[in-house]
Protein backbone atom coordinates (compact mmCIF):
# COMPACT_ATOMS: atom_id res chain seq x y z
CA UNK A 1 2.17 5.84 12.44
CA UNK A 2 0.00 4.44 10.33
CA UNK A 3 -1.33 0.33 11.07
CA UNK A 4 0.08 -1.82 7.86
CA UNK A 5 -1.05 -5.18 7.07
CA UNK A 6 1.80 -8.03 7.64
CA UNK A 7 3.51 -8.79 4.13
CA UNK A 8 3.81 -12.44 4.79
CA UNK A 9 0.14 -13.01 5.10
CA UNK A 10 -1.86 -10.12 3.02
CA UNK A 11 -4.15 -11.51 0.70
CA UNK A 12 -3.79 -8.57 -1.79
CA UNK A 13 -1.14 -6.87 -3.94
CA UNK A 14 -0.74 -3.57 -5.80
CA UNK A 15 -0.37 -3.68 -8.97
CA UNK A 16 1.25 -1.19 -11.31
CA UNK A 17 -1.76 0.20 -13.59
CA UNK A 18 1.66 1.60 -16.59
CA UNK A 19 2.91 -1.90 -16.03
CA UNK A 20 0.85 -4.27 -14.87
CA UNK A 21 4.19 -5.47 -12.25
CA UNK A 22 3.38 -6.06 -8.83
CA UNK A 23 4.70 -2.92 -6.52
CA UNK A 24 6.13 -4.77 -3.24
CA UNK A 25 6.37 -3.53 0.09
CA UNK A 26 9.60 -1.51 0.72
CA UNK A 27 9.70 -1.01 -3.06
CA UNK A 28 10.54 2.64 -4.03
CA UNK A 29 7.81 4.47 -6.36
CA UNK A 30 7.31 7.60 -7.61
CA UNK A 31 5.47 10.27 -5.12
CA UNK A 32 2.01 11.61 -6.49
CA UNK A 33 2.32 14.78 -7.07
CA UNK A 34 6.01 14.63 -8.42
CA UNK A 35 8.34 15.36 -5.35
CA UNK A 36 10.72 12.41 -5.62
CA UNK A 37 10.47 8.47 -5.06
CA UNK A 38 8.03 7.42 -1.60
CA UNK A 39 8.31 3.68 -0.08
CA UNK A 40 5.35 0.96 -0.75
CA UNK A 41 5.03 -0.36 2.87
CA UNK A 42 1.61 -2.32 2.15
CA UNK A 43 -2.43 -2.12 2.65
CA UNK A 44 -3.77 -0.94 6.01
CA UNK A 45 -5.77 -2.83 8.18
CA UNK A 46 -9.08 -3.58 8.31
CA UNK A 47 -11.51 -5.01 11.13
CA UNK A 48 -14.84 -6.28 9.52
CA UNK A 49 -17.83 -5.80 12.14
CA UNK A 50 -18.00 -9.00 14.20
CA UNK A 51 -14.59 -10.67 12.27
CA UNK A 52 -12.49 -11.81 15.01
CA UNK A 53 -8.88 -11.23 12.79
CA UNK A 54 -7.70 -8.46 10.82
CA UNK A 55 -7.58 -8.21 7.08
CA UNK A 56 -5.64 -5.80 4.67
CA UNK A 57 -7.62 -2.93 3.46
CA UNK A 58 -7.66 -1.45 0.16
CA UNK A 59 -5.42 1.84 1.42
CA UNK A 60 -1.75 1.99 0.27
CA UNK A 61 0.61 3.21 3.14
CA UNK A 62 3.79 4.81 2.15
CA UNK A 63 6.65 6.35 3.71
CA UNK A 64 8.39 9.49 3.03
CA UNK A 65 11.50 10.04 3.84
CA UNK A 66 11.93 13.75 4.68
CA UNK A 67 9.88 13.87 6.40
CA UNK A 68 10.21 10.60 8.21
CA UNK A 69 6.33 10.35 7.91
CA UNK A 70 3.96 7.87 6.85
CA UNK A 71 0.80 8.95 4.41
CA UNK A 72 -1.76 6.85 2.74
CA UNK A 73 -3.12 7.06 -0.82
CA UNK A 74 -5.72 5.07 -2.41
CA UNK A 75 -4.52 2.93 -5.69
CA UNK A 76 -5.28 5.10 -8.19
CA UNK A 77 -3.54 7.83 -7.16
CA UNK A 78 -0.14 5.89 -7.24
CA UNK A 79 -1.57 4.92 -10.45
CA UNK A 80 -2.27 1.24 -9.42
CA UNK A 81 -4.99 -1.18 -8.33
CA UNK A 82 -4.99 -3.73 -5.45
CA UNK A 83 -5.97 -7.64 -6.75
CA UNK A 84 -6.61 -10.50 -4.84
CA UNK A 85 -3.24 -12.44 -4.23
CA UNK A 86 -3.13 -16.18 -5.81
């Protein structure tokens, strides 16, 4: 299993490079190398040297659903980018 930031308080969001739409967690996308549709679940986490909390990293971690695994990818290979969240 693979650590994912908490939706509800990331700081940063994927977005979409085709569309420029933010990607969600538990959204459905399509897998990298063309095998069917994986699930967003969010950034990992990261602990800065000497930070005392957590913060989401710049790593997207998906799901797959056969099977039942988690994987990571950076952005650009799920053709996106992670911004700051306003």
């Amino acid at each position: 299993m693979v650590a994912v930031f908490p939706a509800e308080t990331s700081t940063v969001r994927l977005v979409s490079l085709a569309t420029g739409e933010e990607i969600k967690p538990g959204q459905q996308i399509p897998e990298p190398y063309g095998h069917g549709q994986i699930t967003y679940l969010g950034p990992t986490v990261t602990h800065e040297e000497g930070a005392s909390e957590a913060r989401p990293g710049r790593v997207a971690v998906v799901r797959y659903a056969s099977p039942d695994t988690d994987w990571v990818f950076l952005p650009a290979q799920l053709n996106a980018r992670y911004e700051e969240a306003v």
